[in-house]
C-alpha atoms as a PDB file:
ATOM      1  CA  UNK A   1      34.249  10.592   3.009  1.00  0.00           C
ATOM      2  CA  UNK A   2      37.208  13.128   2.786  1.00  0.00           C
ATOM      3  CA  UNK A   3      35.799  14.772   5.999  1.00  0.00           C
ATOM      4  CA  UNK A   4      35.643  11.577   7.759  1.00  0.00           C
ATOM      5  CA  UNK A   5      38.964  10.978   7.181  1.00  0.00           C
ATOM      6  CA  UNK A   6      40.043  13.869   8.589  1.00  0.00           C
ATOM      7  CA  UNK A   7      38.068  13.344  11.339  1.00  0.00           C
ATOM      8  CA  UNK A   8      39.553   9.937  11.743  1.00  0.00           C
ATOM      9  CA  UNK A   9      43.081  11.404  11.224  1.00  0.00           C
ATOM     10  CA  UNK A  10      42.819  14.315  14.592  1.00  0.00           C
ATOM     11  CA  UNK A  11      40.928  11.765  16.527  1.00  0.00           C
ATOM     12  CA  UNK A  12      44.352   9.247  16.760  1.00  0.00           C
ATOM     13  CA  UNK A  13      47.035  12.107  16.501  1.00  0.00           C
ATOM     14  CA  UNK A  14      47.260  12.507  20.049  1.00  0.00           C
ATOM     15  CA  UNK A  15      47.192   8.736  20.909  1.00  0.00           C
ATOM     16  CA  UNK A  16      50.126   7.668  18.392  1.00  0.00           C
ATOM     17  CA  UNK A  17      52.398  10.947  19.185  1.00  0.00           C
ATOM     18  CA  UNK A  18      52.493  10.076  23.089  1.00  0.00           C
ATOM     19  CA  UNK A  19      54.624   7.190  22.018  1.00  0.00           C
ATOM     20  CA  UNK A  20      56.029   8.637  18.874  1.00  0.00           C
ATOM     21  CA  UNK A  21      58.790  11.493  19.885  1.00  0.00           C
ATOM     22  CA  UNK A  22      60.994  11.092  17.014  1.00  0.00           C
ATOM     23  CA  UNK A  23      58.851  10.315  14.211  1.00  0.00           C
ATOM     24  CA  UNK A  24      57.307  12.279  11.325  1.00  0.00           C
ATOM     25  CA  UNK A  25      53.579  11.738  12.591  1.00  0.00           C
ATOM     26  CA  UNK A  26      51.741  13.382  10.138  1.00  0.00           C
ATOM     27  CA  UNK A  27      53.199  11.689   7.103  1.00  0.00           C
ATOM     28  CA  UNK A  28      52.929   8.301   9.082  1.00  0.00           C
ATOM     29  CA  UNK A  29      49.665   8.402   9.791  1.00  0.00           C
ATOM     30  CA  UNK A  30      48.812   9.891   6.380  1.00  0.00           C
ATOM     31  CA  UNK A  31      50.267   6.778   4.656  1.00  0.00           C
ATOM     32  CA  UNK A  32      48.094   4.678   6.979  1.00  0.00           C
ATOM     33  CA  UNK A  33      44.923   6.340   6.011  1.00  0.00           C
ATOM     34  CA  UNK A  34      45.589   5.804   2.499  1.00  0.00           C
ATOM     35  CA  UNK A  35      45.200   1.752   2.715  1.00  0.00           C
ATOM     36  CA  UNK A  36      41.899   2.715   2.967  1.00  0.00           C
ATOM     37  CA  UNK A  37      41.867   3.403  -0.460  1.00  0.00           C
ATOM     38  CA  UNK A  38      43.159  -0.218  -1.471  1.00  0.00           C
ATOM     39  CA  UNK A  39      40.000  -1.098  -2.571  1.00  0.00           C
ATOM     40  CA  UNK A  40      41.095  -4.450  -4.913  1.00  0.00           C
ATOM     41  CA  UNK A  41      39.804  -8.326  -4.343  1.00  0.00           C
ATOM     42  CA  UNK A  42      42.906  -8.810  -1.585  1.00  0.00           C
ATOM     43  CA  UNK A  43      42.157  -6.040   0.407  1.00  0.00           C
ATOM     44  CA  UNK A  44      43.814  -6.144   3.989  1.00  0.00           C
ATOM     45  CA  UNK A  45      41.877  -7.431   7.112  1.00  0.00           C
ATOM     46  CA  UNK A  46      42.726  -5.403  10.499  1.00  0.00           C
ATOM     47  CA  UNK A  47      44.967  -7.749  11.587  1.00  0.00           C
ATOM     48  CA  UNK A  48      47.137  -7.105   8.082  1.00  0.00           C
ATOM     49  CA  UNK A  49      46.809  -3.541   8.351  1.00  0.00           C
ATOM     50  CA  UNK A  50      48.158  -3.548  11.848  1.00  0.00           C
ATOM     51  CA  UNK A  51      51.475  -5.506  10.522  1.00  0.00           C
ATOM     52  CA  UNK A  52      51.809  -2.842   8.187  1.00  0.00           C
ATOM     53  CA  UNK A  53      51.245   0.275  10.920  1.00  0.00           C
ATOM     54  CA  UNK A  54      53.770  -1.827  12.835  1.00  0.00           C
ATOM     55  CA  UNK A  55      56.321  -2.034   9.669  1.00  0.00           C
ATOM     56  CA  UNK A  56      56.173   1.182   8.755  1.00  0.00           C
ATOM     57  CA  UNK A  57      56.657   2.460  12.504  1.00  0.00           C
ATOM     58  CA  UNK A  58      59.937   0.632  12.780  1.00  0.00           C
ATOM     59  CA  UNK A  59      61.555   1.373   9.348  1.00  0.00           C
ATOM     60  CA  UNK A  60      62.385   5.018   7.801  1.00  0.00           C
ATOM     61  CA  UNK A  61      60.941   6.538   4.963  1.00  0.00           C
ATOM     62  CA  UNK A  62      62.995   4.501   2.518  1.00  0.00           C
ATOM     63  CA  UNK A  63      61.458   1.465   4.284  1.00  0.00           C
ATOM     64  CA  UNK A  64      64.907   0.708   6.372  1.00  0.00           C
ATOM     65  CA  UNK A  65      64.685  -1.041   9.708  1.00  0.00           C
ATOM     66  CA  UNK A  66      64.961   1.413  12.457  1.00  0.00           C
ATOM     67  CA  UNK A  67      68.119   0.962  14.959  1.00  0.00           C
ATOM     68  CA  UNK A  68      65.822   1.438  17.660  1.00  0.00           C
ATOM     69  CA  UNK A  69      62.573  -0.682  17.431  1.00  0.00           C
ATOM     70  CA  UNK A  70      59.135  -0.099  19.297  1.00  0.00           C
ATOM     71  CA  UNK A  71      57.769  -3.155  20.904  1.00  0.00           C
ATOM     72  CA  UNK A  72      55.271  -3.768  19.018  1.00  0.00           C
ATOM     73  CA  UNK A  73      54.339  -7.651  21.085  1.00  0.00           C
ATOM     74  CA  UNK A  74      50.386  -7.467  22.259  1.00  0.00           C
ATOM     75  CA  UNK A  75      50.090  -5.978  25.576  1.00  0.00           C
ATOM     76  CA  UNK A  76      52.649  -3.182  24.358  1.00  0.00           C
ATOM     77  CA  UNK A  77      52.038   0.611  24.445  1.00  0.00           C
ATOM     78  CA  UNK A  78      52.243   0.394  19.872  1.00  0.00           C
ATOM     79  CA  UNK A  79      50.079  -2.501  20.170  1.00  0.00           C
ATOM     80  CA  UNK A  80      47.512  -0.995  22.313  1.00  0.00           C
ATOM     81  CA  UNK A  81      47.522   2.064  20.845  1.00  0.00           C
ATOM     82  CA  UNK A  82      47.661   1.174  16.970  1.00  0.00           C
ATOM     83  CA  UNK A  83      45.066  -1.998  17.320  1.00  0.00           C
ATOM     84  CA  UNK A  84      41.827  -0.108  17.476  1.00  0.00           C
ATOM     85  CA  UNK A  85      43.250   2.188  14.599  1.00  0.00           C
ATOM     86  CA  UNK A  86      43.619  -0.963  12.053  1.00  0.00           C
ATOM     87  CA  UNK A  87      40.491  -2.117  13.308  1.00  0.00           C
ATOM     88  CA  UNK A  88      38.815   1.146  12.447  1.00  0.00           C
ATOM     89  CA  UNK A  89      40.629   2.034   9.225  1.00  0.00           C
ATOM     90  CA  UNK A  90      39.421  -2.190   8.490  1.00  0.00           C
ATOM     91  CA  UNK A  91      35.630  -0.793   9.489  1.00  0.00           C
ATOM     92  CA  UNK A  92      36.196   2.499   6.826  1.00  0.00           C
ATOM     93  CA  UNK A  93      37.365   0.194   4.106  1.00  0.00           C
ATOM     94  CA  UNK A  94      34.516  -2.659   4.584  1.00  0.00           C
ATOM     95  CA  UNK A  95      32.010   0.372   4.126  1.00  0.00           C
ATOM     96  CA  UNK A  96      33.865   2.177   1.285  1.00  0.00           C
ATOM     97  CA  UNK A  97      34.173  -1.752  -0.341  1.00  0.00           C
ATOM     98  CA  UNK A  98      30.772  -1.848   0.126  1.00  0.00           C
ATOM     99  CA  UNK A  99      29.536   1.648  -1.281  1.00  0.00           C
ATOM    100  CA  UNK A 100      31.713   1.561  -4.130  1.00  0.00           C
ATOM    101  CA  UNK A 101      29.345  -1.506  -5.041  1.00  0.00           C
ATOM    102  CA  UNK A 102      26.260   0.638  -5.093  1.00  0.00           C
ATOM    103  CA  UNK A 103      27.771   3.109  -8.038  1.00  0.00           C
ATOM    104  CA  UNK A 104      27.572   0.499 -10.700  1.00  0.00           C
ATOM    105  CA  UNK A 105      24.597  -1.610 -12.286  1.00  0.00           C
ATOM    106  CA  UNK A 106      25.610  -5.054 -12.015  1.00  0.00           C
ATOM    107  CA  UNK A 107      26.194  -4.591  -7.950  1.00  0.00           C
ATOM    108  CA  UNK A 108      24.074  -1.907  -6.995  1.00  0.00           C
ATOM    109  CA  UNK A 109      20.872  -2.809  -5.020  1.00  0.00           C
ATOM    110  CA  UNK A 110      17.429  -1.340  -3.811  1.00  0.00           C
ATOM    111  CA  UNK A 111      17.343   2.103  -3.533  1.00  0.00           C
ATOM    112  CA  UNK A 112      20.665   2.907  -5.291  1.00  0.00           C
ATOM    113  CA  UNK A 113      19.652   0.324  -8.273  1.00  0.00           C
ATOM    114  CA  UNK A 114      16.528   2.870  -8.626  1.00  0.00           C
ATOM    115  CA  UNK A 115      18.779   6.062  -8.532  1.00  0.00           C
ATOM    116  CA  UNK A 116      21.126   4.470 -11.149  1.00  0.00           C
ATOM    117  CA  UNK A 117      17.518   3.821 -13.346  1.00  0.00           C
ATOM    118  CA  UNK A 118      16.440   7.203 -12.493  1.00  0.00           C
ATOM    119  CA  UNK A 119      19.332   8.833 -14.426  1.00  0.00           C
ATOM    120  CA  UNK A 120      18.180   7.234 -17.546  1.00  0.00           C
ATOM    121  CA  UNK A 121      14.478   7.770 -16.744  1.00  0.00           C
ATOM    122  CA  UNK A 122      14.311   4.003 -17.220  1.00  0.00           C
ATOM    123  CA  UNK A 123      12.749   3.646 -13.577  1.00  0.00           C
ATOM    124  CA  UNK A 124      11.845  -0.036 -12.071  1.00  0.00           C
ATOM    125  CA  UNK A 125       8.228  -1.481 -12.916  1.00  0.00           C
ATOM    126  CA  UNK A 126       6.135  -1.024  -9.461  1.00  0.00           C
ATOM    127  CA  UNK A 127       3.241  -3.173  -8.458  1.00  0.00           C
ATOM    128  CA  UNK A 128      -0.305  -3.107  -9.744  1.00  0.00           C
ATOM    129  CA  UNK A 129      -3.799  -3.625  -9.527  1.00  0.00           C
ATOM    130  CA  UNK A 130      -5.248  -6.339 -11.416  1.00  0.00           C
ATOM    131  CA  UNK A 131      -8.882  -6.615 -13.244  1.00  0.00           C
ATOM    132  CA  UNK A 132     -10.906  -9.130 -13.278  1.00  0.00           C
ATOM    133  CA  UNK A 133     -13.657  -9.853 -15.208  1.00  0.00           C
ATOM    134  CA  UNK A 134     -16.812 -11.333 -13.895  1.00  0.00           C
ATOM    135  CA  UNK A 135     -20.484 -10.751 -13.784  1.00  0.00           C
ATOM    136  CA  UNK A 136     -23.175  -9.667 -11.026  1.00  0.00           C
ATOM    137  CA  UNK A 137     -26.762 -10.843 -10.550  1.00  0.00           C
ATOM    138  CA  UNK A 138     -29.856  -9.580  -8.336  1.00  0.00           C
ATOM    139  CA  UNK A 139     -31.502 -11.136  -5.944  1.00  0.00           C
ATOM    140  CA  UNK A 140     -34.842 -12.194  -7.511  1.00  0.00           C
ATOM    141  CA  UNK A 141     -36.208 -15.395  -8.800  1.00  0.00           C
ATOM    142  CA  UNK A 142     -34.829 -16.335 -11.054  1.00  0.00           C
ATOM    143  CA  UNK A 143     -31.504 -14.318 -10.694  1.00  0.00           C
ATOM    144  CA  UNK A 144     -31.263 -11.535 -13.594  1.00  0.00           C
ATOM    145  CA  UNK A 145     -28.079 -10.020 -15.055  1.00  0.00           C
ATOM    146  CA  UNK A 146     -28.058  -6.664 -13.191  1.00  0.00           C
ATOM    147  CA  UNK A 147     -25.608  -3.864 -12.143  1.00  0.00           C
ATOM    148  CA  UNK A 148     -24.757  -2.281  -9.283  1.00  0.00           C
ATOM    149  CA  UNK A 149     -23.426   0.849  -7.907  1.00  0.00           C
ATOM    150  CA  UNK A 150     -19.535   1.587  -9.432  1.00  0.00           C
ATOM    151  CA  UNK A 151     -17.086   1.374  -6.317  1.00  0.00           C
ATOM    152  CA  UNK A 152     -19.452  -1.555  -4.490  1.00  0.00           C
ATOM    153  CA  UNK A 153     -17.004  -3.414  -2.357  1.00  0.00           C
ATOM    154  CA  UNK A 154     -16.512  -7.209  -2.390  1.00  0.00           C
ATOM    155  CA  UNK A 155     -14.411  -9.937  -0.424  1.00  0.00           C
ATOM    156  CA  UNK A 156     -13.017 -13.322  -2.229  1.00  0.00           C
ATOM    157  CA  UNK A 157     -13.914 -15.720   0.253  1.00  0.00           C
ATOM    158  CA  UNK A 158     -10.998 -18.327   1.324  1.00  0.00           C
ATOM    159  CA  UNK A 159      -8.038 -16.182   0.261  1.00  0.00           C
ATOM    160  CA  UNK A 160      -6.461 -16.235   3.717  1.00  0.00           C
ATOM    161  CA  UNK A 161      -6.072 -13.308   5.984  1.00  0.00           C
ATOM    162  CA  UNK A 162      -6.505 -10.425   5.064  1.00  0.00           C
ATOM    163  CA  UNK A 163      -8.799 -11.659   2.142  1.00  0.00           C
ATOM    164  CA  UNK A 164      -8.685 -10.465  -1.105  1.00  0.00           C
ATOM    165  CA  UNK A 165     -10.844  -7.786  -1.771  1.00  0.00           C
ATOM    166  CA  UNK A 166     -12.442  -6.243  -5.138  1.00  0.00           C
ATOM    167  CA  UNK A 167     -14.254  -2.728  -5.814  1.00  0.00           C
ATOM    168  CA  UNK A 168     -16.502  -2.721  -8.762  1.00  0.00           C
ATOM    169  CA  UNK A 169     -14.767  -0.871 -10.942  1.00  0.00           C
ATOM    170  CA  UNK A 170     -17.529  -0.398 -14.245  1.00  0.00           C
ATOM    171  CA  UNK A 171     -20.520  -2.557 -15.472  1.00  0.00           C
ATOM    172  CA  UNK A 172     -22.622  -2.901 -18.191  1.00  0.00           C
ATOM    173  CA  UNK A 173     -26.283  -5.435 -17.925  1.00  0.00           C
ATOM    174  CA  UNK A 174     -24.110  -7.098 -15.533  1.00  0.00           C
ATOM    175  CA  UNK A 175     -21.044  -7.881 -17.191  1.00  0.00           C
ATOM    176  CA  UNK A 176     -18.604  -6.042 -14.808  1.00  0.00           C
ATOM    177  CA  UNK A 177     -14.893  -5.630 -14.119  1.00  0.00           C
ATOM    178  CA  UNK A 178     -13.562  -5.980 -10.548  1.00  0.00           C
ATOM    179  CA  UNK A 179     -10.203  -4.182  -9.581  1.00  0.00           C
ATOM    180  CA  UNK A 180      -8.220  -5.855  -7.204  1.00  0.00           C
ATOM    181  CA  UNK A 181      -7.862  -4.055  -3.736  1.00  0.00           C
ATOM    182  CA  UNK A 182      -4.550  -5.007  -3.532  1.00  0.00           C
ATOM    183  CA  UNK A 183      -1.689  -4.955  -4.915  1.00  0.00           C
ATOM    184  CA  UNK A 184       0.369  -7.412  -6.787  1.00  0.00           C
ATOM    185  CA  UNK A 185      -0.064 -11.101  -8.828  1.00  0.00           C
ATOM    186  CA  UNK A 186      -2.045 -12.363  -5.320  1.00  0.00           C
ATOM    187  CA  UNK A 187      -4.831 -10.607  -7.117  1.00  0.00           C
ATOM    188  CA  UNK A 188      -4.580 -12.802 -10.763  1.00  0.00           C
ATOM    189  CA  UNK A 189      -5.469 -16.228  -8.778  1.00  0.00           C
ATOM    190  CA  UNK A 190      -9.042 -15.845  -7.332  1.00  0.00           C
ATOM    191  CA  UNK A 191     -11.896 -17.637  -9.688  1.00  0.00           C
ATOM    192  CA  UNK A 192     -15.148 -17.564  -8.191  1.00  0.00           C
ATOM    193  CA  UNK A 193     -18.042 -15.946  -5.877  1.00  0.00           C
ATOM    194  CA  UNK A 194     -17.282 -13.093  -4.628  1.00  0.00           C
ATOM    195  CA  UNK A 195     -19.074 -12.012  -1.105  1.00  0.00           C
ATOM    196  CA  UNK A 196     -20.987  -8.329  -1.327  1.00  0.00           C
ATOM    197  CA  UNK A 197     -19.922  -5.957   1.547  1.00  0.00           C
ATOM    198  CA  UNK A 198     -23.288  -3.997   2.113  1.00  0.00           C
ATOM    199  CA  UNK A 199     -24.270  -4.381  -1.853  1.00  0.00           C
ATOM    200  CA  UNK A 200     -27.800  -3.961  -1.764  1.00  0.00           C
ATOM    201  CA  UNK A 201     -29.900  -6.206  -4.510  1.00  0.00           C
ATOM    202  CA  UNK A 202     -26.791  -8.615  -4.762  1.00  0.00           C
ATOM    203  CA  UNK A 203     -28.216 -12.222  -5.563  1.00  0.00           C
ATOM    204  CA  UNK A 204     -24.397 -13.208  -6.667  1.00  0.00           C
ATOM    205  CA  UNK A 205     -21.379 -12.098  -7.697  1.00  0.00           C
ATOM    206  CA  UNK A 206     -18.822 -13.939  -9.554  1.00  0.00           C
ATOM    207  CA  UNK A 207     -15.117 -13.759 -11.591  1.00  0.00           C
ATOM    208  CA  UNK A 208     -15.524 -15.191 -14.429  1.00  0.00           C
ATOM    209  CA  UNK A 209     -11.890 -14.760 -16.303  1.00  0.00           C
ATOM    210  CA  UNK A 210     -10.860 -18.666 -15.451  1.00  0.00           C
ATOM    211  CA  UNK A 211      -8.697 -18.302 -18.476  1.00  0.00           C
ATOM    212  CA  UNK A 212      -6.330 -15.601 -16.787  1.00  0.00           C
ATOM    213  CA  UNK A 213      -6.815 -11.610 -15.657  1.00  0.00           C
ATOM    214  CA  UNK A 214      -8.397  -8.954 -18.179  1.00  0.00           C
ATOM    215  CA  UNK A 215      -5.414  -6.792 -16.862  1.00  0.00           C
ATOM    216  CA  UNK A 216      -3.416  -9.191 -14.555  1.00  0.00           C
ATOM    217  CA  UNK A 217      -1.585  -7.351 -11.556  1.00  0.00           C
ATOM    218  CA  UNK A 218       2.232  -7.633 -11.181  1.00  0.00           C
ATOM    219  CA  UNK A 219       4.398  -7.122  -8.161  1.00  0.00           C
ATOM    220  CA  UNK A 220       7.613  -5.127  -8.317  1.00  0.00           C
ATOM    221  CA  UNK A 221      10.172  -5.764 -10.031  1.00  0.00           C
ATOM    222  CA  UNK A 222      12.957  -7.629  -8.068  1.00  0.00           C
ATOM    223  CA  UNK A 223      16.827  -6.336  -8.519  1.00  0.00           C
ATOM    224  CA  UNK A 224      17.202  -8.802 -10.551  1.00  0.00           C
ATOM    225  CA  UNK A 225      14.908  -8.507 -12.506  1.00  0.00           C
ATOM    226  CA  UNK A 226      15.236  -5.151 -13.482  1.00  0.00           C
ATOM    227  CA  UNK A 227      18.860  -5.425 -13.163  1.00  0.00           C
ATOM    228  CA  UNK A 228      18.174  -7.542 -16.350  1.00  0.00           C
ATOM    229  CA  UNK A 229      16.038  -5.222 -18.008  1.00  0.00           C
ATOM    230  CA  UNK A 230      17.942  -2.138 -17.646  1.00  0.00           C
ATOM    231  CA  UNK A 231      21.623  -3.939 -18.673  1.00  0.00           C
ATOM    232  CA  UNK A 232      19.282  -4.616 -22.075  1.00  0.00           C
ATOM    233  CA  UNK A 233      18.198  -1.041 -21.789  1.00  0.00           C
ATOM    234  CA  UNK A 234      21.483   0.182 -21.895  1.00  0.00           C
ATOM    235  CA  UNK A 235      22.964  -2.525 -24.624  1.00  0.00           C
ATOM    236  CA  UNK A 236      20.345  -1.415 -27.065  1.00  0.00           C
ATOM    237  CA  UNK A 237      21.709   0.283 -29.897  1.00  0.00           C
ATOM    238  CA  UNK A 238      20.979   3.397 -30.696  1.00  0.00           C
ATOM    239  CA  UNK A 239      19.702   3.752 -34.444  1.00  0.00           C
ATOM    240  CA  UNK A 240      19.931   7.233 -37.040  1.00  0.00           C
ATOM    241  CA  UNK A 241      16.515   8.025 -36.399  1.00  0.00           C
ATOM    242  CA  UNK A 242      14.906   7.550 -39.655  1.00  0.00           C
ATOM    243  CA  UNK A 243      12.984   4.324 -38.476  1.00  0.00           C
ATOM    244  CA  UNK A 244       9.735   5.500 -36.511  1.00  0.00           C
END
């Protein structure tokens, strides 16, 4: 940000001293600069700052009117000149006001919320898989408990599009578990038949778990909610160590 500033600074230098011939410039426009780092609730709009460049260009350094006053009405050579300087020292301050919210935990989103995590290794719960129980049959007469090959790939009919999916994930006379192909809680709500892709045998497939996931899948954590979980995190106190 320092180099951007003085950037900013030798970009307007020549654009303020071709109207300037009898002021101190440099400390002007240094002063100017600074607003940007007024950084509290009432911070200045460009229209604000430009009533200040236009004070501070017709008073002295003790803040005295000058006896000789630029015009500063819009249409004027100050006005011209100066307006797309507030304006662009009002951009630099919206986007400092806006990073300086991404160093701290209560206003710090996405990304930067992680980072924040990360230097506590206390890093935001991610999506998973969830397994279902359920229970596979072949294809005789009468249908017989029976298992198939582990990574046999199923579809939950009726689940929209795409459908949900399930691999066969292990099985035992038939009583299998079925990991969800994707990601997430969409994968706790199917109860039913599942539809063999290419299962050879299959009389049936089902999920049986009606009373809720063997390992139910989550989706990431929102800000919020880890927002909420690392503040506790961080509140927790720390003990002498002699408690395991």
């Amino acid at each position: 940000m320092h180099q951007v500033l003085i950037d900013f600074k030798s970009e307007v230098m020549e654009r303020i001293q071709a109207f300037m011939q009898d002021r101190d410039v440099d400390t002007l426009l240094t002063s100017l600069i600074s607003d940007l780092h007024d950084l509290s609730d009432s911070r200045m709009d460009a229209l604000q700052i430009l009533n200040r460049m236009f004070t501070r260009l017709n008073s002295d350094e003790d803040g005295n009117p000058l006896p000789e006053q630029q015009d500063t009405r819009p249409t004027s050579e100050a006005f011209d000149t100066m307006g797309p300087i507030a304006v662009a020292i009002d951009d630099l301050a919206k986007l400092i006001w806006i990073l300086r919210g991404q160093v701290f935990v209560y206003t710090a989103t996405g990304p930067n919320l992680d980072d924040l995590g990360r230097d506590y290794d206390f890093p935001r719960l991610m999506q998973t898989q969830a397994i279902r129980q359920g229970e596979t049959f072949n294809n005789l007469t009468p249908m017989q408990l029976a298992d198939f090959p582990i990574g046999s790939w199923f579809i939950a009919p009726g689940t929209g599009d795409p459908p949900l999916a399930f691999i066969l994930e292990t099985t035992e006379g038939g009583q299998a578990l079925f990991r969800s192909e994707t990601y997430g809680s969409r994968g706790n709500a199917f109860y039913g038949d599942l539809i063999g892709v290419n299962v050879n045998g299959l009389g049936r497939a089902i999920i049986t778990d009606s009373h809720g996931p063997y390992i139910p899948g989550q989706d990431t954590e929102t800000d919020e909610e880890y927002r909420r979980r690392f503040l506790r995190f961080l509140r927790r106190r720390a003990f002498g160590g002699n408690v395991p």
